[in-house]
C-alpha atoms as a PDB file:
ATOM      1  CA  UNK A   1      -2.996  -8.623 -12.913  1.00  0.00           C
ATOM      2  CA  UNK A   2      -2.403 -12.491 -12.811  1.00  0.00           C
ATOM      3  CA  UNK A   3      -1.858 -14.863 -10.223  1.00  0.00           C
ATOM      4  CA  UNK A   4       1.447 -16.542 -10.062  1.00  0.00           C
ATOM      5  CA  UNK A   5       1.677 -20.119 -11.083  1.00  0.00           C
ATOM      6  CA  UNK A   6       3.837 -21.724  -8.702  1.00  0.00           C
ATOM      7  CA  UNK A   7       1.481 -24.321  -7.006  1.00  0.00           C
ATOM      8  CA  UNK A   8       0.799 -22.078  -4.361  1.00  0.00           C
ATOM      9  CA  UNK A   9       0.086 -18.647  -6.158  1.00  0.00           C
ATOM     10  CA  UNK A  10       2.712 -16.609  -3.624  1.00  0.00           C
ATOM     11  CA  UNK A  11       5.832 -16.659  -5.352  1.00  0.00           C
ATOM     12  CA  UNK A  12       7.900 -14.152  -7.154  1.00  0.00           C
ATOM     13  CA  UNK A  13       5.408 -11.800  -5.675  1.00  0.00           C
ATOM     14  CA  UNK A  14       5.997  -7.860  -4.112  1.00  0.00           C
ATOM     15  CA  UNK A  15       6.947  -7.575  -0.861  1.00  0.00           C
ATOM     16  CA  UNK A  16       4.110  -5.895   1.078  1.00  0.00           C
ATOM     17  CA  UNK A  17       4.455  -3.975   3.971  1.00  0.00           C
ATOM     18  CA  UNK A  18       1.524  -5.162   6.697  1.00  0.00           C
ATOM     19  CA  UNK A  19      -0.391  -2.354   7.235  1.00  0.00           C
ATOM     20  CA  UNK A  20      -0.572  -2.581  11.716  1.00  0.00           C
ATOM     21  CA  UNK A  21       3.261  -2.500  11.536  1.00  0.00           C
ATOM     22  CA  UNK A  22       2.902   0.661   9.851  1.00  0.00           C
ATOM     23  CA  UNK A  23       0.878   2.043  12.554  1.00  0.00           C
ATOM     24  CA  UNK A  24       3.106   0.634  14.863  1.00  0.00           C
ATOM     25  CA  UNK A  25       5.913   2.523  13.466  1.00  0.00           C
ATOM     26  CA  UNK A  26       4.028   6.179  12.990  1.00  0.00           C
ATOM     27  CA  UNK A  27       3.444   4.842  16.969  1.00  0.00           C
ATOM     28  CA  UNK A  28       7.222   4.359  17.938  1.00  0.00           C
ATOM     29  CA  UNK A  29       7.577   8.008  16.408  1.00  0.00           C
ATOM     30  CA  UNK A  30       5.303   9.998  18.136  1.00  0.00           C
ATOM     31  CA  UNK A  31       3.262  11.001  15.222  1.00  0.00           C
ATOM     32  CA  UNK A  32      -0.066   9.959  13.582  1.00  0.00           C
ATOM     33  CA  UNK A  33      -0.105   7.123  10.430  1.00  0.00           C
ATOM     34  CA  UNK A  34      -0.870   9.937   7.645  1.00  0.00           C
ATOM     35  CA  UNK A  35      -3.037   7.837   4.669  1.00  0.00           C
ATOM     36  CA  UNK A  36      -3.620   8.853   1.436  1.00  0.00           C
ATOM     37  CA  UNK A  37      -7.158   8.517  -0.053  1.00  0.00           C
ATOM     38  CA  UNK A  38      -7.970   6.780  -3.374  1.00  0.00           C
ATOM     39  CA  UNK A  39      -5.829   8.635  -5.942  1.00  0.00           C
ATOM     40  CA  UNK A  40      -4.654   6.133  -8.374  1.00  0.00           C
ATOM     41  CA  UNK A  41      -0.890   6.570  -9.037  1.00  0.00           C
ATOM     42  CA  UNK A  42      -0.552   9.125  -7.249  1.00  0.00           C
ATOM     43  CA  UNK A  43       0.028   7.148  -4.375  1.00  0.00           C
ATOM     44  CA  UNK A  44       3.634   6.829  -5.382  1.00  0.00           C
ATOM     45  CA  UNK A  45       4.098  10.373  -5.186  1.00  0.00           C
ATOM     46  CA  UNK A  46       3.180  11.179  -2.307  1.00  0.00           C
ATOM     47  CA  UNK A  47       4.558   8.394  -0.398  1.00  0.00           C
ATOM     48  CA  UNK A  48       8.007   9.671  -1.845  1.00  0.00           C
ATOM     49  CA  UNK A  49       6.794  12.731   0.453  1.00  0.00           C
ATOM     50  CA  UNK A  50       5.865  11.305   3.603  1.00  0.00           C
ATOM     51  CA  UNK A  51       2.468   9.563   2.905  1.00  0.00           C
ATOM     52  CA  UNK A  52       2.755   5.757   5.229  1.00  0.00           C
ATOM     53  CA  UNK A  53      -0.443   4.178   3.529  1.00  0.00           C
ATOM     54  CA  UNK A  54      -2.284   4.600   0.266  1.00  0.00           C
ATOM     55  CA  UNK A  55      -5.641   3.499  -0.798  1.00  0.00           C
ATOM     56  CA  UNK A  56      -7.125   2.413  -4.457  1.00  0.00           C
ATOM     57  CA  UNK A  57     -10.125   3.931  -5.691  1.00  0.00           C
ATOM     58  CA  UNK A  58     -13.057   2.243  -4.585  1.00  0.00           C
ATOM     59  CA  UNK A  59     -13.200  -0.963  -7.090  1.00  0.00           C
ATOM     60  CA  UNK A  60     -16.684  -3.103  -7.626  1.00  0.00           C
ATOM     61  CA  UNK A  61     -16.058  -6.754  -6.234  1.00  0.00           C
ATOM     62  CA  UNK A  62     -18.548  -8.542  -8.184  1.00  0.00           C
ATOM     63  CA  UNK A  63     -17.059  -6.886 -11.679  1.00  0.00           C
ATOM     64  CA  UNK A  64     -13.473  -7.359 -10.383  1.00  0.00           C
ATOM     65  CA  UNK A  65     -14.447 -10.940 -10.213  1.00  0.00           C
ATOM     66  CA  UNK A  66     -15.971 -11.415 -12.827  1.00  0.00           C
ATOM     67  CA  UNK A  67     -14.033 -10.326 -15.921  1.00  0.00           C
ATOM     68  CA  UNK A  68      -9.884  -9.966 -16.098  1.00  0.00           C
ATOM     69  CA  UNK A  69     -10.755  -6.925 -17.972  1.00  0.00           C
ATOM     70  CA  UNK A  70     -11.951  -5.124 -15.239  1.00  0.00           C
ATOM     71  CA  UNK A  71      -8.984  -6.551 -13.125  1.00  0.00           C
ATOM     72  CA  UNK A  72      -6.567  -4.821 -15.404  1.00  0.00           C
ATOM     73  CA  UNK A  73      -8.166  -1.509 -15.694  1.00  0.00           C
ATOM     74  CA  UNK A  74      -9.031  -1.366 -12.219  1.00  0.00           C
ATOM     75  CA  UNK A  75      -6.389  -2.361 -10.050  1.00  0.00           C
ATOM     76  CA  UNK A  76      -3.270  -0.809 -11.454  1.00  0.00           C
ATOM     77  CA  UNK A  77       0.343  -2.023  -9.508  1.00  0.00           C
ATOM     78  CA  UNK A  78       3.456  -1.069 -11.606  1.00  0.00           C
ATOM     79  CA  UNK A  79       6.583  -3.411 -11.167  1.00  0.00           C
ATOM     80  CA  UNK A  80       8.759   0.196 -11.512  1.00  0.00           C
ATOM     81  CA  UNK A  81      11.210   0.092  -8.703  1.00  0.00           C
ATOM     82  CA  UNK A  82       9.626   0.096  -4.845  1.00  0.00           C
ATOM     83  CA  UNK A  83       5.671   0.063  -4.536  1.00  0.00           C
ATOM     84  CA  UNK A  84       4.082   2.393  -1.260  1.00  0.00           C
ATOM     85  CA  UNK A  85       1.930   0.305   1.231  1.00  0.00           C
ATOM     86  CA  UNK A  86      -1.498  -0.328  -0.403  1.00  0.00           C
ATOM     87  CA  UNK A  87      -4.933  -0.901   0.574  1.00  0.00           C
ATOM     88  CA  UNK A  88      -7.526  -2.425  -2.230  1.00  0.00           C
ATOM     89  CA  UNK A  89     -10.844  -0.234  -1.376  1.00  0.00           C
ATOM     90  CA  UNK A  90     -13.923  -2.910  -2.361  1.00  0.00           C
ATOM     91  CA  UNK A  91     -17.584  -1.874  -3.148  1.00  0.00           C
ATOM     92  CA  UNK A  92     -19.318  -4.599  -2.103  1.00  0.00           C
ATOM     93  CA  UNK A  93     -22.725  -6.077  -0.459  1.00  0.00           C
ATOM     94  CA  UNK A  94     -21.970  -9.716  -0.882  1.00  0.00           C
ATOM     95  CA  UNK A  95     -19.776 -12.084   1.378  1.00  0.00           C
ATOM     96  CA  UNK A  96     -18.426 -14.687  -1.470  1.00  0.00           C
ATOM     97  CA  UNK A  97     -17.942 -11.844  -3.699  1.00  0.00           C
ATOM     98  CA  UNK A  98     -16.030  -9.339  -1.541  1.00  0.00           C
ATOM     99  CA  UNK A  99     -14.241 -12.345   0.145  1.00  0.00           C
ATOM    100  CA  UNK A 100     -13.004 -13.678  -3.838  1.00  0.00           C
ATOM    101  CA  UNK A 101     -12.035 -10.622  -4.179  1.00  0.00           C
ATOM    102  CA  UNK A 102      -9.822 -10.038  -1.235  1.00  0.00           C
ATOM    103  CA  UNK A 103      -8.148 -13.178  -2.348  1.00  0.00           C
ATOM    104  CA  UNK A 104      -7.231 -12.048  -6.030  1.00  0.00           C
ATOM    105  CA  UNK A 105      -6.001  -9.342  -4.803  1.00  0.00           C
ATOM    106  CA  UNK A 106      -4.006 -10.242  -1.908  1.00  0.00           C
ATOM    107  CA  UNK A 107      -0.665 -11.124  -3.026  1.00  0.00           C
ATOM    108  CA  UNK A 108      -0.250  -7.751  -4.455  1.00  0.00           C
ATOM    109  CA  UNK A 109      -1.026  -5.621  -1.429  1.00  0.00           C
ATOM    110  CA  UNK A 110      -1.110  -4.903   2.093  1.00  0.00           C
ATOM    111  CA  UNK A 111      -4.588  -5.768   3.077  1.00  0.00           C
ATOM    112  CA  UNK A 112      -8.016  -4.900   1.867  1.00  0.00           C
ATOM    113  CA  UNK A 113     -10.879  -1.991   2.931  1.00  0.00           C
ATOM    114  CA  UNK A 114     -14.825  -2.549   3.080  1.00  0.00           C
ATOM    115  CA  UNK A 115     -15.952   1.068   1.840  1.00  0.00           C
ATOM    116  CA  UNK A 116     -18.873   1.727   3.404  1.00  0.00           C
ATOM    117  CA  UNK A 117     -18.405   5.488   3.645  1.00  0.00           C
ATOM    118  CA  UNK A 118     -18.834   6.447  -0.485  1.00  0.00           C
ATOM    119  CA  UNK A 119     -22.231   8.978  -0.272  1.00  0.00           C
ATOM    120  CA  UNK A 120     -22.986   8.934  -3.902  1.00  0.00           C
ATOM    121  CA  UNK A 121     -26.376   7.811  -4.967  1.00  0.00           C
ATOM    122  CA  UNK A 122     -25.525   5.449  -7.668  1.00  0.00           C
ATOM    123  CA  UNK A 123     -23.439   3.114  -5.154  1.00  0.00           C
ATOM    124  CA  UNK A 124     -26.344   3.277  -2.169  1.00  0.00           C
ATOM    125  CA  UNK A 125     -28.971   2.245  -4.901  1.00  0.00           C
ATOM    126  CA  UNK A 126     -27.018  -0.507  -5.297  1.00  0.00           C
ATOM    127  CA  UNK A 127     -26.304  -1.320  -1.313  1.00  0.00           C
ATOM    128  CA  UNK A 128     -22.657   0.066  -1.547  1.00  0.00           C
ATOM    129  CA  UNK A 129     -20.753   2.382   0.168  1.00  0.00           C
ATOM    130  CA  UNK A 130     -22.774   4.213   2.702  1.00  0.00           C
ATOM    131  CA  UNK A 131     -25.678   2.276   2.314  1.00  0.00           C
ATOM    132  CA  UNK A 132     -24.018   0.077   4.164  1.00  0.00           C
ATOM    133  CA  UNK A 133     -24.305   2.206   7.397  1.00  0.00           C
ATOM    134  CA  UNK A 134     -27.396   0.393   7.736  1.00  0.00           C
ATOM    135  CA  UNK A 135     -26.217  -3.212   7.191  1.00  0.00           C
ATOM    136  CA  UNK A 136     -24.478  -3.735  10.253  1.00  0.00           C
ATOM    137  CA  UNK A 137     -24.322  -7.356  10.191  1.00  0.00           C
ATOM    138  CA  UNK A 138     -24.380  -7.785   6.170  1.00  0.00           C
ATOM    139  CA  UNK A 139     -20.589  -5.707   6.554  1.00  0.00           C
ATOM    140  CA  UNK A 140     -19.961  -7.900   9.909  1.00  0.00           C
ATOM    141  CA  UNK A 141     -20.694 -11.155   7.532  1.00  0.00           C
ATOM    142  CA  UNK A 142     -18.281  -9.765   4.837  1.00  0.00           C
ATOM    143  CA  UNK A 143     -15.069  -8.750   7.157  1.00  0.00           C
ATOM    144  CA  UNK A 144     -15.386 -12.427   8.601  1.00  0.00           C
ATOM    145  CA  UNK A 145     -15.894 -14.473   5.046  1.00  0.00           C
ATOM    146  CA  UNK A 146     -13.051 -12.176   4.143  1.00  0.00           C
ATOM    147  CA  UNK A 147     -10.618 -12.741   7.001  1.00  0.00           C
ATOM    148  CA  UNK A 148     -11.512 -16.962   6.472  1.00  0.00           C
ATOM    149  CA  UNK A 149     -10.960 -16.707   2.702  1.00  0.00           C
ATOM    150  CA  UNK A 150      -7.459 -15.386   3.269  1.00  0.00           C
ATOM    151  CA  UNK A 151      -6.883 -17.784   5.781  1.00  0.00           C
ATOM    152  CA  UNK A 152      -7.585 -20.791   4.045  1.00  0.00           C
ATOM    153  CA  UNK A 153      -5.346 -19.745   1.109  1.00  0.00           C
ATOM    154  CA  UNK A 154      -2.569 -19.044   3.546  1.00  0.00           C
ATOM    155  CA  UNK A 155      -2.306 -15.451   4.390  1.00  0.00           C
ATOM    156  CA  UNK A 156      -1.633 -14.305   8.001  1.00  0.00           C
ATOM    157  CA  UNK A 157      -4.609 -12.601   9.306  1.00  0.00           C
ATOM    158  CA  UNK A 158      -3.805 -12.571  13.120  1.00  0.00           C
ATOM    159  CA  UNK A 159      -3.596  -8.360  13.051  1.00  0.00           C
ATOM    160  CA  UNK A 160      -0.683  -7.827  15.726  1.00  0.00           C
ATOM    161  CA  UNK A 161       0.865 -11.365  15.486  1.00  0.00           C
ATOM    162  CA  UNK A 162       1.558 -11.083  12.362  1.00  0.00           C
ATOM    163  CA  UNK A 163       2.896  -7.808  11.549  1.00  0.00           C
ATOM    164  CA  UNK A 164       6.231  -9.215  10.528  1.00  0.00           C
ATOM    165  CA  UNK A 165       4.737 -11.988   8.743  1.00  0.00           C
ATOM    166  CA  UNK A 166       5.522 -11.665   4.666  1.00  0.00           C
ATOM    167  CA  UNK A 167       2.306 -13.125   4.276  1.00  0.00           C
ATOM    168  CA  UNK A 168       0.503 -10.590   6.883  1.00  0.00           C
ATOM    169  CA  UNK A 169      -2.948  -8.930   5.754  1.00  0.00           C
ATOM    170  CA  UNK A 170      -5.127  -6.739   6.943  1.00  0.00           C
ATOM    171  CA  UNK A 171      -9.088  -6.430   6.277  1.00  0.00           C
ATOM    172  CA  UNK A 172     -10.392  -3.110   7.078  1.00  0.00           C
ATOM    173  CA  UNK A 173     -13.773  -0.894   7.185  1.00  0.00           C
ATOM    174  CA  UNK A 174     -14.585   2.905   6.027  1.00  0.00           C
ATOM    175  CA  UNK A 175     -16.952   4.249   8.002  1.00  0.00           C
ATOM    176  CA  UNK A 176     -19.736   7.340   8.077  1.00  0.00           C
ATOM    177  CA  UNK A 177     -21.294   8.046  10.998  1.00  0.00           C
ATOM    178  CA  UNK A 178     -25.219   8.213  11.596  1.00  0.00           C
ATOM    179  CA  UNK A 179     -26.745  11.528  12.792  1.00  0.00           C
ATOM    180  CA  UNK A 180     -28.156   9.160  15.806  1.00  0.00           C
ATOM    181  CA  UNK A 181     -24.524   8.099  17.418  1.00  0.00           C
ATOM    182  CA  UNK A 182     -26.488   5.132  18.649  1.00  0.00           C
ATOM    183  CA  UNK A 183     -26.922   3.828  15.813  1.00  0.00           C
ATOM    184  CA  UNK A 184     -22.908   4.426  15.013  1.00  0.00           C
ATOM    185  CA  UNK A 185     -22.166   2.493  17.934  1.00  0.00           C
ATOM    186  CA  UNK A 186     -24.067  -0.015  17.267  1.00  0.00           C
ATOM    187  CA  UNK A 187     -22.342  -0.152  14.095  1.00  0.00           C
ATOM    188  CA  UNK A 188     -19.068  -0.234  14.932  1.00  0.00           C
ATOM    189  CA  UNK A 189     -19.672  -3.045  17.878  1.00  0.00           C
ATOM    190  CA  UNK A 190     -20.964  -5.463  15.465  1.00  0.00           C
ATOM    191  CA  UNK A 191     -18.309  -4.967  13.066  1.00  0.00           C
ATOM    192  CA  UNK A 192     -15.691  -5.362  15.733  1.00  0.00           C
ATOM    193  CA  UNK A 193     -16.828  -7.965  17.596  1.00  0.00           C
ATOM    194  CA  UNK A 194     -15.174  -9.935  20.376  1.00  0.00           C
ATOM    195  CA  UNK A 195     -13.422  -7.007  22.049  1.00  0.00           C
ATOM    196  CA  UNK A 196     -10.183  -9.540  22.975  1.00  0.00           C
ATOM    197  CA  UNK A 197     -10.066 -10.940  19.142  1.00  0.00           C
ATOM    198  CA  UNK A 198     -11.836  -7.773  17.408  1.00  0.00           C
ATOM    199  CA  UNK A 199     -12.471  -8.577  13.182  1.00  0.00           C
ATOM    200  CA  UNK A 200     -11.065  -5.611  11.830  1.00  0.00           C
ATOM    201  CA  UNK A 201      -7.403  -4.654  11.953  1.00  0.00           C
ATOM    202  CA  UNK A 202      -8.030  -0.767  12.097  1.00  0.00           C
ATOM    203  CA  UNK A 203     -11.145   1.459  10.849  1.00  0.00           C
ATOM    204  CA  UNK A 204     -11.179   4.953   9.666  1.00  0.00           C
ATOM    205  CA  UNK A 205     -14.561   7.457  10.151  1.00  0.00           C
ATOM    206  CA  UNK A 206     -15.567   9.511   7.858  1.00  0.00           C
ATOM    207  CA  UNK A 207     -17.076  12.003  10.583  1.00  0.00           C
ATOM    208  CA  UNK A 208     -20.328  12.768   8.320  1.00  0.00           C
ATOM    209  CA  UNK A 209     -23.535  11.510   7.645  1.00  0.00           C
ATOM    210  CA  UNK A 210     -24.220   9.968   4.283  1.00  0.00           C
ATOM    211  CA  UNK A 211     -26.566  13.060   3.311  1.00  0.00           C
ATOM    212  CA  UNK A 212     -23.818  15.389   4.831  1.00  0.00           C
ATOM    213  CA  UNK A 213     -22.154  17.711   1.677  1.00  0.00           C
ATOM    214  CA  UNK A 214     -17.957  17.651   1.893  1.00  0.00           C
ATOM    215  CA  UNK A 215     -18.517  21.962   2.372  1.00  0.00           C
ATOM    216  CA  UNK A 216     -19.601  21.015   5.918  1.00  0.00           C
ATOM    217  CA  UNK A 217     -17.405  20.512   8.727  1.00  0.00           C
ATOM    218  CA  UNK A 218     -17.018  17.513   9.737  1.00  0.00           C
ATOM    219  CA  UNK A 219     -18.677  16.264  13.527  1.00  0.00           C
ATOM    220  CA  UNK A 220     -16.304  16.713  15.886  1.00  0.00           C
ATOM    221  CA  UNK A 221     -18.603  15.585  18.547  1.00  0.00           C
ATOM    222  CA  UNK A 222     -19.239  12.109  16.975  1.00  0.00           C
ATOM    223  CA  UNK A 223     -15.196  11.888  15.796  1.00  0.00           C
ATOM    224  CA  UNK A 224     -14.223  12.771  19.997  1.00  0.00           C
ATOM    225  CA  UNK A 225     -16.987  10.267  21.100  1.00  0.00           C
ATOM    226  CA  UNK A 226     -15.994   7.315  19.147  1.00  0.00           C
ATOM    227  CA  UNK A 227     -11.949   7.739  18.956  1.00  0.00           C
ATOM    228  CA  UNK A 228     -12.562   7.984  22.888  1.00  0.00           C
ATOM    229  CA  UNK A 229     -14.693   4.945  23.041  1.00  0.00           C
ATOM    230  CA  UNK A 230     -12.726   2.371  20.147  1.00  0.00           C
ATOM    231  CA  UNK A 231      -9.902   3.746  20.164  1.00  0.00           C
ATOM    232  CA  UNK A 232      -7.968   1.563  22.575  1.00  0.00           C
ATOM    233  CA  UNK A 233      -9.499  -1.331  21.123  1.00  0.00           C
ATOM    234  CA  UNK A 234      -8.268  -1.029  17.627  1.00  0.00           C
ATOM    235  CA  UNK A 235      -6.623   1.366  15.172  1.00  0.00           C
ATOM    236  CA  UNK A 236      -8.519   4.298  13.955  1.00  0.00           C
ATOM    237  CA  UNK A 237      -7.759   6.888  10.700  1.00  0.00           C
ATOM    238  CA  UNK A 238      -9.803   9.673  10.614  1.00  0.00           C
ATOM    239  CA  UNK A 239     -10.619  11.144   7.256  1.00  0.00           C
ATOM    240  CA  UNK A 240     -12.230  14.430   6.386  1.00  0.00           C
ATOM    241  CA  UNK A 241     -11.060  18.149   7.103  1.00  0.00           C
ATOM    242  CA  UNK A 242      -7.353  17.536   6.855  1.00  0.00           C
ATOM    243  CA  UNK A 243      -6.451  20.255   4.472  1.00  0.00           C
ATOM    244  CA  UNK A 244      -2.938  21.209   6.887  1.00  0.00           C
ATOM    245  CA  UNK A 245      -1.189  20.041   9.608  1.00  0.00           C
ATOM    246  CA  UNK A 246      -1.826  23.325  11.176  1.00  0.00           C
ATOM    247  CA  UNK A 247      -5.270  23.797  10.767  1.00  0.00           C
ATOM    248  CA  UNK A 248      -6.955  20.575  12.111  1.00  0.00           C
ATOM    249  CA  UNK A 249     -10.206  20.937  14.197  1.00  0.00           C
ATOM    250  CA  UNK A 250      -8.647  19.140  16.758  1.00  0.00           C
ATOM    251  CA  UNK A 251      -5.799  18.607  19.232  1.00  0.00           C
ATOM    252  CA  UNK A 252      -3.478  15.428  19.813  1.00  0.00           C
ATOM    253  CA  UNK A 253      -0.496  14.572  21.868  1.00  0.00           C
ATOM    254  CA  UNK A 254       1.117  13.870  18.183  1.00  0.00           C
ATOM    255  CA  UNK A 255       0.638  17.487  17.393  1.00  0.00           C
ATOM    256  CA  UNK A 256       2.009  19.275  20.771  1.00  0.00           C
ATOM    257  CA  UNK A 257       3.387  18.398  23.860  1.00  0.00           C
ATOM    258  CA  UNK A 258       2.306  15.724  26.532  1.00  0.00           C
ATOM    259  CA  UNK A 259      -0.265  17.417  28.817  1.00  0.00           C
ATOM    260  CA  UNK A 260      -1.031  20.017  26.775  1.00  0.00           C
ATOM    261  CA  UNK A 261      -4.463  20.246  24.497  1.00  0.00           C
ATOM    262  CA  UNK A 262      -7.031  19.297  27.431  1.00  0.00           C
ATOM    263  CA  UNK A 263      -8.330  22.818  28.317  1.00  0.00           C
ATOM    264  CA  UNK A 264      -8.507  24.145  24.886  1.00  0.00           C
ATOM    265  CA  UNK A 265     -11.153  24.465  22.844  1.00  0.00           C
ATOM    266  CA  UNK A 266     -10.950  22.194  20.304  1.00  0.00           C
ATOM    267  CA  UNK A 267     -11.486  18.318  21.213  1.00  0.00           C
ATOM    268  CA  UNK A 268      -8.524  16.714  22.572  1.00  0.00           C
ATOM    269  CA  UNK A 269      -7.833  13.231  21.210  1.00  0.00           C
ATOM    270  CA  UNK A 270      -5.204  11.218  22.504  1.00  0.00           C
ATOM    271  CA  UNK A 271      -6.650   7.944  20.724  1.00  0.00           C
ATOM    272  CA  UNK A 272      -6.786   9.005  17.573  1.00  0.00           C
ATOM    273  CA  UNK A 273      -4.210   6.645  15.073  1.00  0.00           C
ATOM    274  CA  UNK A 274      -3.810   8.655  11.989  1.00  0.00           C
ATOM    275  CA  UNK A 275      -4.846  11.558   9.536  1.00  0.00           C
ATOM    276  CA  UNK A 276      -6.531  10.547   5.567  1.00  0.00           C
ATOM    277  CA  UNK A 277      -6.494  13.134   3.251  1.00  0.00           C
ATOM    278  CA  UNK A 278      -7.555  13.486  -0.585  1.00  0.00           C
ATOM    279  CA  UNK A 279      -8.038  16.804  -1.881  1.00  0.00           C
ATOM    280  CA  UNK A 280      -5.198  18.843   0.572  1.00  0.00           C
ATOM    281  CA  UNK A 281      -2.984  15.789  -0.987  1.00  0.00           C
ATOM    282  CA  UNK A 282      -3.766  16.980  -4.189  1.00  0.00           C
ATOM    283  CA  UNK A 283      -2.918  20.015  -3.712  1.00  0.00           C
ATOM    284  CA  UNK A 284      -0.097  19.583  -1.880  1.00  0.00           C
ATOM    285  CA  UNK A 285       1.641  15.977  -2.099  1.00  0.00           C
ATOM    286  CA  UNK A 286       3.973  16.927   0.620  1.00  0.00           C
ATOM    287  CA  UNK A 287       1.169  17.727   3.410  1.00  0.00           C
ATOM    288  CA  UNK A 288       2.262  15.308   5.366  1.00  0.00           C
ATOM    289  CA  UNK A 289       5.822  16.066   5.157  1.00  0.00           C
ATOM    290  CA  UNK A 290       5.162  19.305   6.592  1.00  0.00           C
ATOM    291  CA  UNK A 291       5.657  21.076   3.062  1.00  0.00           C
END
């Protein structure tokens, strides 16, 4: 991956799609955003079958930075006919180097994604992923360096005013949740901020605790609660448990008709933005396609 030499390091670039007009559109048709987990290139297949927005694998910022090497083996963007709308997943615990990052990185994709939800024990001994959960402010500090660092360079980070700007980008956050939904909230406020100019464009919840195993299901107390709570003030994905279309845990106007859902019993959520999925993607590329 290098950056274009044109005096301003934008030209002859991809044309990126900015991720809130996505959501915008899965909006205007009545139906979720459906987001495909880090997969590598298989993000082009399935966006052939109905996938909107596709994430990288989780990549380290400070490595990404610091060696060319690791930029070419870890981000991976063919030039083979049209690319799907991308999101760069960062590991990351420092402002400077997360923010650098972003800006590498941002001619070449639709916006960028804090991870803060990866469980394994290797990344939270080194203050990644979900370690993060309990660096509220240390992820606040990093979505705000990030969102200046693109701003300065001259990318359009205004979220909904700039959805049809060539140069729109969005900076994002992967969540887990805490077993204590205080603590959750208190999260999530931080990282948001000012509720009329919030610092994320969307987040998606990952509705288990860091020490929760994938065989569990996921909390569909904590996923009502907090798509209830946020989810008129910004965009939210959840991921986790979406193995069909017909078999999620929970009910949505996007999934049945207007007015119906409320007395069943599964949680009705009328605020919830869009479905992530890995493994059912795996399995089955066109999930969200209804194949």
């Amino acid at each position: 991956m290098d950056t274009p030499e044109d005096g301003t390091g934008h030209a002859d670039l991809p044309q990126v799609e900015h991720p809130l007009k996505i959501f915008d559109l899965a909006k205007s048709q009545n139906r979720f955003l459906y987001a495909c987990a880090p997969m590598l290139a298989f993000r082009q297949t399935v966006h052939a079958y109905g996938t909107d927005l596709c994430w990288t694998p989780m990549i380290l910022a400070k490595e990404f930075n610091r060696s060319s090497v690791a930029r070419h083996s870890d981000f991976t963007f063919s030039t083979d006919g049209p690319q799907p709308p991308t999101i760069v997943q960062f590991g990351a615990n420092s402002p400077v180097e997360v923010s650098r990052a972003s800006s590498l990185v941002a001619p070449y994709v639709g916006g960028v994604d804090i991870n803060c939800g990866c469980p394994q024990s290797w990344a939270c001994s080194e203050t990644l992923g979900a370690a993060l959960m309990e660096k509220r402010e240390l992820v606040r500090d990093m979505v705000i360096e990030t969102r200046q660092k693109l701003r300065d360079e001259g990318w359009a980070v205004g979220k909904e005013k700039d959805i049809d700007n060539p140069k729109g980008r969005s900076v994002s956050v992967k969540i887990r949740v805490h077993k204590d939904l205080r603590k959750t909230i208190d999260f999530i406020e931080t990282v948001l901020g000012d509720a009329q100019d919030r610092n994320v464009d969307f987040l998606t919840i990952h509705p288990r605790t860091r020490s929760t195993p994938s065989t569990a299901p996921i909390n569909l107390e904590a996923l009502e609660l907090l798509t209830n709570k946020y989810g008129d003030r910004v965009p939210i994905l959840v991921s986790g448990d979406v193995f069909s279309m017909g078999s999620l845990p929970y009910n949505s106007p996007y999934l049945q008709p207007a007015g119906e859902g409320e007395g069943e019993s599964k949680p009705f959520l009328p605020k919830l933005a869009g479905l992530m999925s890995a493994r059912a993607l795996l399995a089955n590329p066109a999930l969200f396609a209804g194949g």
